[in-house]
C-alpha atoms as a PDB file:
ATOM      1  CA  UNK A   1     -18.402 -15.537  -5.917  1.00  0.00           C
ATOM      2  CA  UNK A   2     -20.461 -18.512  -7.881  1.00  0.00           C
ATOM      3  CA  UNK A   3     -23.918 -17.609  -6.397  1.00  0.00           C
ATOM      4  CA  UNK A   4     -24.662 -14.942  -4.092  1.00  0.00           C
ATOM      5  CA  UNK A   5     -28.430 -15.654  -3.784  1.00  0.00           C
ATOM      6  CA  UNK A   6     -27.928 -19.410  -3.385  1.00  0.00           C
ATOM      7  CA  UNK A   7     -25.081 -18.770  -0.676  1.00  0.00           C
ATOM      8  CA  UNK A   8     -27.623 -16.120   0.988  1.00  0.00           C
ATOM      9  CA  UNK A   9     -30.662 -18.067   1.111  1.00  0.00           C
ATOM     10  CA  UNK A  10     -28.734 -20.730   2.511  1.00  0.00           C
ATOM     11  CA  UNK A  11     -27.473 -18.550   5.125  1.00  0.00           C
ATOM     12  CA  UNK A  12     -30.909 -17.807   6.017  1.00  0.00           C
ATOM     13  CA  UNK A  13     -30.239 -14.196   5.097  1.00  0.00           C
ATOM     14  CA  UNK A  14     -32.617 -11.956   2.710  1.00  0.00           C
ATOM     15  CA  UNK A  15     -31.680 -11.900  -0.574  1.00  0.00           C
ATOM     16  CA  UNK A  16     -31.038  -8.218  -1.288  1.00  0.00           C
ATOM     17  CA  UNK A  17     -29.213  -6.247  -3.919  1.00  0.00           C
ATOM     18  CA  UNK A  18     -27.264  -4.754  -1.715  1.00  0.00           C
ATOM     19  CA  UNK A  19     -26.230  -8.165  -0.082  1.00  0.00           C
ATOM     20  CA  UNK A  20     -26.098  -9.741  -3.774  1.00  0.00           C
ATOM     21  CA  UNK A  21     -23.472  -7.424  -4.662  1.00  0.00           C
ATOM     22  CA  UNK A  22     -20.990  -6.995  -1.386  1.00  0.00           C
ATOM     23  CA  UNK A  23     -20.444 -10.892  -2.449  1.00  0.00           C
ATOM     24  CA  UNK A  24     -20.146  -9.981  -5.867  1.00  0.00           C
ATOM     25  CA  UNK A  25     -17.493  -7.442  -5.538  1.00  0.00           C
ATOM     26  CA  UNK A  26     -15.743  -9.524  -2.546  1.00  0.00           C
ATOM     27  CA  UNK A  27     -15.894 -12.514  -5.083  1.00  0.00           C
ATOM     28  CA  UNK A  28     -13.788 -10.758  -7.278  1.00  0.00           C
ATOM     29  CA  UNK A  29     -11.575  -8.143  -5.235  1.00  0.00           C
ATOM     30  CA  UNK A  30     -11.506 -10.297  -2.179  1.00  0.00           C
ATOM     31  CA  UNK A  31      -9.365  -8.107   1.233  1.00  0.00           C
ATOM     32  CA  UNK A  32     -11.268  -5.135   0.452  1.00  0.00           C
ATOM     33  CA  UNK A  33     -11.754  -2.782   2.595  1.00  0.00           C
ATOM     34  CA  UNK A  34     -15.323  -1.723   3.936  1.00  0.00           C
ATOM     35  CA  UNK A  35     -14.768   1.430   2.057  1.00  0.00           C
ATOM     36  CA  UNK A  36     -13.438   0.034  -1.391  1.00  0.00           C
ATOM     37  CA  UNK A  37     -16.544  -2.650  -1.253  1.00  0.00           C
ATOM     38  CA  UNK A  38     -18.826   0.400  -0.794  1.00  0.00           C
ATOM     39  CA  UNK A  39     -17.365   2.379  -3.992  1.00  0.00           C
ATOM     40  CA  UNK A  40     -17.565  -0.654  -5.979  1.00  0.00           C
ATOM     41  CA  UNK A  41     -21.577  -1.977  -4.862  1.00  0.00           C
ATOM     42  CA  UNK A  42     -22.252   2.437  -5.643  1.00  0.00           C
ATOM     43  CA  UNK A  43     -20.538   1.697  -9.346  1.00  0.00           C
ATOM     44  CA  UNK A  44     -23.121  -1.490  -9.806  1.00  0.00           C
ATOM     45  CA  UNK A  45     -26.269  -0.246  -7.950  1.00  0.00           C
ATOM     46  CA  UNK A  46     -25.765   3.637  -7.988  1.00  0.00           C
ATOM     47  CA  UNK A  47     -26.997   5.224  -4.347  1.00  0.00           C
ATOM     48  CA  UNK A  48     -26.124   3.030  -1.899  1.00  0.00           C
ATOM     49  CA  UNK A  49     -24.715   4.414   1.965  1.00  0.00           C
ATOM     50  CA  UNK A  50     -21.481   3.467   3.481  1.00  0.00           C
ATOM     51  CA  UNK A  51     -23.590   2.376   6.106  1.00  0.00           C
ATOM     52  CA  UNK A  52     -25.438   0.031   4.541  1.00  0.00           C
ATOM     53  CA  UNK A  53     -22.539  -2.093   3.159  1.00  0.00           C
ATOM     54  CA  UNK A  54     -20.974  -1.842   6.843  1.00  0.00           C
ATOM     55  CA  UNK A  55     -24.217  -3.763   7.629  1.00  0.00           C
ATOM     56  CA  UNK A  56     -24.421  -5.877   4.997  1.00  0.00           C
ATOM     57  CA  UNK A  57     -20.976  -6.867   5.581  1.00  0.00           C
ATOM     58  CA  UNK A  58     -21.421  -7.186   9.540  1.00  0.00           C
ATOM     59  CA  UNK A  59     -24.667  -9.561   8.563  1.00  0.00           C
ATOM     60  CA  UNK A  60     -22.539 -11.810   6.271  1.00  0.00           C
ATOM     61  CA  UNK A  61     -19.644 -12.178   8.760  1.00  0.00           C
ATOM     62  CA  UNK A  62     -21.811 -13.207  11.427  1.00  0.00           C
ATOM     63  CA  UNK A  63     -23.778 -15.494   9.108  1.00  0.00           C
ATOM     64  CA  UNK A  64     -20.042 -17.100   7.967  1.00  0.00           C
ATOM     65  CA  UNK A  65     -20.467 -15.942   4.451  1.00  0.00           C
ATOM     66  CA  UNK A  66     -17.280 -13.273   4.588  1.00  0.00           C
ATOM     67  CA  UNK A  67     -14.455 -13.163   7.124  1.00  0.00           C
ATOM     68  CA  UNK A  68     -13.272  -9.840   8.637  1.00  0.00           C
ATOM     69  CA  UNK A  69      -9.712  -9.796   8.973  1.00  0.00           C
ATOM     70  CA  UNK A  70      -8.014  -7.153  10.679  1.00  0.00           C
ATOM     71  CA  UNK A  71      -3.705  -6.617  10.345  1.00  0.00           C
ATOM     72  CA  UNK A  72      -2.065  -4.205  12.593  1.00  0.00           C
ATOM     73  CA  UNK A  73      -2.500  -0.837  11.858  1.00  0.00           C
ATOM     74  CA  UNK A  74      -4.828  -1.797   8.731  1.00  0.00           C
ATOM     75  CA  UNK A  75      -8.303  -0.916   7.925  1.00  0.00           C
ATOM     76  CA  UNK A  76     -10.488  -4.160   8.413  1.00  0.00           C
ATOM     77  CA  UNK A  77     -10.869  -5.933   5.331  1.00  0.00           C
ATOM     78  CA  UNK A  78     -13.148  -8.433   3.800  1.00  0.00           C
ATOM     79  CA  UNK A  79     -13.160 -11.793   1.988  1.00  0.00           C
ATOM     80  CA  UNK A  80     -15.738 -14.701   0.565  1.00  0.00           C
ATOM     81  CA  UNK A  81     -12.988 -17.155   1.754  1.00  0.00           C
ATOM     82  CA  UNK A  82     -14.297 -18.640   4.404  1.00  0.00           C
ATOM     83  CA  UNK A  83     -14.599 -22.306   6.391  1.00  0.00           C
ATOM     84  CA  UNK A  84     -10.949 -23.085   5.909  1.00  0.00           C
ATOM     85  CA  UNK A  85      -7.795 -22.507   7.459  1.00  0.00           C
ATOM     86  CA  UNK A  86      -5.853 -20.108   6.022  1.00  0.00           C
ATOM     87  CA  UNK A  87      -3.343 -16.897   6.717  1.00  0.00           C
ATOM     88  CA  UNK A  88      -2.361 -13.828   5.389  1.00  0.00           C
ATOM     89  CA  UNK A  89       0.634 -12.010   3.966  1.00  0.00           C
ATOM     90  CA  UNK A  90       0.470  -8.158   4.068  1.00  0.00           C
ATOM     91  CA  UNK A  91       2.477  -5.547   1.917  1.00  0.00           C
ATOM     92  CA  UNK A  92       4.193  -2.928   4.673  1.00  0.00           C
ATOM     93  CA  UNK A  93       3.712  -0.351   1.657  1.00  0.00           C
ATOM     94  CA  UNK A  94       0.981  -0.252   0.205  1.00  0.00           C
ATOM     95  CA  UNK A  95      -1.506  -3.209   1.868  1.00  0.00           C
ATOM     96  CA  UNK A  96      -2.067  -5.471  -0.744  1.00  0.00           C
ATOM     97  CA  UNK A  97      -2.873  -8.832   1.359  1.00  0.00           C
ATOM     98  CA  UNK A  98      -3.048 -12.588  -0.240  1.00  0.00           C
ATOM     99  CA  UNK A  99      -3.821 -15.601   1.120  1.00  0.00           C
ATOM    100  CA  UNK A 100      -1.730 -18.098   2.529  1.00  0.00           C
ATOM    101  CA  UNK A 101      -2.606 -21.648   3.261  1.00  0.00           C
ATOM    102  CA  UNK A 102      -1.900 -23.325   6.378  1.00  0.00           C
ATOM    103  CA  UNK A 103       1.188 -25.888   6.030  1.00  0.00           C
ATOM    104  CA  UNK A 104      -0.732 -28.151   7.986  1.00  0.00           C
ATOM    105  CA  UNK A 105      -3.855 -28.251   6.262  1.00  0.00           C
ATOM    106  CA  UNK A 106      -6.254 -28.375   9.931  1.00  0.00           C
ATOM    107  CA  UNK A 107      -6.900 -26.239  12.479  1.00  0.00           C
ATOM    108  CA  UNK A 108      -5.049 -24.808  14.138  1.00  0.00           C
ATOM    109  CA  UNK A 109      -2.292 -25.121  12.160  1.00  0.00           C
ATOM    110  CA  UNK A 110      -0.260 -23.920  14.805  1.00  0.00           C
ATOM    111  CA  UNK A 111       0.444 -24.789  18.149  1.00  0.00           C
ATOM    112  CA  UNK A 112       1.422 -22.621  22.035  1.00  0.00           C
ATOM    113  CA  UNK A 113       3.703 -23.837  24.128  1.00  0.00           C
ATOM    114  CA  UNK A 114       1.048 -23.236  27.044  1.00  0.00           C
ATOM    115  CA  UNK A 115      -2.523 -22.701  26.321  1.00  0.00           C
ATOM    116  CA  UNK A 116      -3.489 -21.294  29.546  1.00  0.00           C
ATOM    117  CA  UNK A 117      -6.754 -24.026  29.672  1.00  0.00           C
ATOM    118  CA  UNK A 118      -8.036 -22.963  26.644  1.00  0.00           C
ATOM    119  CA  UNK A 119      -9.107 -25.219  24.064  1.00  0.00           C
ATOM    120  CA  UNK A 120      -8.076 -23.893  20.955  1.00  0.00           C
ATOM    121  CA  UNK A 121      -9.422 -24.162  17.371  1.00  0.00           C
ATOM    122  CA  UNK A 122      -7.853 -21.676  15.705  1.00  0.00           C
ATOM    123  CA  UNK A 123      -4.622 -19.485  14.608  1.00  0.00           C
ATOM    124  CA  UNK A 124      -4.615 -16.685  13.001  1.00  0.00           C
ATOM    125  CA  UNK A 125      -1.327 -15.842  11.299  1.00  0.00           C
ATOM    126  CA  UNK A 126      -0.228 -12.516   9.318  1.00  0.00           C
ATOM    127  CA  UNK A 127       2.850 -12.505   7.609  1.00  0.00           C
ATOM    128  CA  UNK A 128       4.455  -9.002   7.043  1.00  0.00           C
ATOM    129  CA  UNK A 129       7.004  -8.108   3.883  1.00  0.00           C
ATOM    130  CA  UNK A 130       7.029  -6.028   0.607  1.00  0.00           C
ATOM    131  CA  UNK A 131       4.851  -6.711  -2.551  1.00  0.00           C
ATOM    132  CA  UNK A 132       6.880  -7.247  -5.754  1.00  0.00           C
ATOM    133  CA  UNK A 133       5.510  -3.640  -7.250  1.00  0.00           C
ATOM    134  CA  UNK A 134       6.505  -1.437  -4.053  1.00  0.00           C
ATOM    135  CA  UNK A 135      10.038  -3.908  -4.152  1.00  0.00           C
ATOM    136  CA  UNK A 136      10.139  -2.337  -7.575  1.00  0.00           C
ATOM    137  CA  UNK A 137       9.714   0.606  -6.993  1.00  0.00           C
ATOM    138  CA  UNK A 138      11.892   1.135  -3.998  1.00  0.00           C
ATOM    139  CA  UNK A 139      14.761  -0.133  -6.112  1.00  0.00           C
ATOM    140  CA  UNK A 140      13.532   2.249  -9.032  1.00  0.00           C
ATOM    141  CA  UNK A 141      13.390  -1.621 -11.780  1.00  0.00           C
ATOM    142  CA  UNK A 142      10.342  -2.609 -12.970  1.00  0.00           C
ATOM    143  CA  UNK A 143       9.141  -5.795 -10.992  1.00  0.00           C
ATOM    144  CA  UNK A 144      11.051  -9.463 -12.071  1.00  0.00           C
ATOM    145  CA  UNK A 145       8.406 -11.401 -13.886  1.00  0.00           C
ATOM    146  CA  UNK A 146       9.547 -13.905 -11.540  1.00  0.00           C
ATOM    147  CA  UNK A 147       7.969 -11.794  -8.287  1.00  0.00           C
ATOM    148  CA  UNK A 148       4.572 -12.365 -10.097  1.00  0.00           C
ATOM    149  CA  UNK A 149       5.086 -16.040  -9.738  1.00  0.00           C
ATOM    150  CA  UNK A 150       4.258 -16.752  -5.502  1.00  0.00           C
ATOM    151  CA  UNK A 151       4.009 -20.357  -4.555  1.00  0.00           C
ATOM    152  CA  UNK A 152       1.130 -22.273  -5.277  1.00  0.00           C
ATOM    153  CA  UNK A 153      -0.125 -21.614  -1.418  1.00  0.00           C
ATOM    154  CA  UNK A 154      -0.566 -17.991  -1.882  1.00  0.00           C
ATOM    155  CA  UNK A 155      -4.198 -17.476  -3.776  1.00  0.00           C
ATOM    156  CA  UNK A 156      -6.399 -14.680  -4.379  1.00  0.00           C
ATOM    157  CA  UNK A 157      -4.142 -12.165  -4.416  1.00  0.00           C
ATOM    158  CA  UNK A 158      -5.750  -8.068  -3.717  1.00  0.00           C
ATOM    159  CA  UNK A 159      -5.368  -5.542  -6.183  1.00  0.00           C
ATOM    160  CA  UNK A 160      -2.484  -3.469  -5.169  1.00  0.00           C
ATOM    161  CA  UNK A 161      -3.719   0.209  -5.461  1.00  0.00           C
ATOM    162  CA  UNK A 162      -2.229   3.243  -6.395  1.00  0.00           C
ATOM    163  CA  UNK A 163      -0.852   5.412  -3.471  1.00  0.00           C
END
């Protein structure tokens, strides 16, 4: 994330190095988990509780700076990507989650058939499938170089972790 202080202050948050680098590690491993952010802010700062980058990361969602998304049966994760109008696809395997932007470019990109009175500025879409590495390895073949190549709507792709 291009900076974390500047993005803070202009939240009207404190500019802590705690907060500083939750960004910094979202920045680059954006649809981390609360748990994977802590372990990375503990490898950059050294002692720093769980706890703390829960409420680091509960300040900078409700200040707009990170978005909390949440896919069925998925730990909540985390990303910088905010202000826009964008989806996600999940890996059934493993997790990995990447972006998707919305066809439609506004929000909401998509549209119910009733809307029960509500006026509606949002839609929050998750598509479900396999990453190319757990394809792979289902079929026991090492991934097609072609798999790595996802249409140029799908952006900041996770790290797909060992399981």
């Amino acid at each position: 994330m291009a900076d974390p202080r500047g993005r803070l202050r202009a939240a009207g948050l404190r500019v802590t190095a705690p907060r500083q680098a939750v960004l910094g590690v979202l920045g680059e491993h954006p649809h981390s988990t609360a748990e994977a952010v802590a372990a990375a802010v503990r490898g950059r700062l050294g002692s720093v509780s769980t706890q703390a980058v829960y409420d680091v990361l509960a300040a900078c969602v409700d200040a707009g700076l990170v978005r909390r998304i949440e896919p069925a049966g998925s730990a909540a994760r985390y990303e910088t990507r905010t202000g826009d109008n964008h989806h996600h696809v999940v890996c059934r395997s493993c997790g990995a989650t990447a972006d998707v932007d919305c066809v439609v470019g506004e929000a909401p990109c998509l549209h119910p058939s009733a809307d029960g009175g509500f006026d509606i500025d949002e839609a929050e879409v998750v598509f479900w499938g396999t990453c190319p590495a757990c394809r792979a390895v289902r079929t026991g073949s090492p991934p097609d170089r072609r798999d790595s190549i996802v249409p140029a709507t799908v952006m900041h792709e996770s790290v797909h972790e060992e399981r």
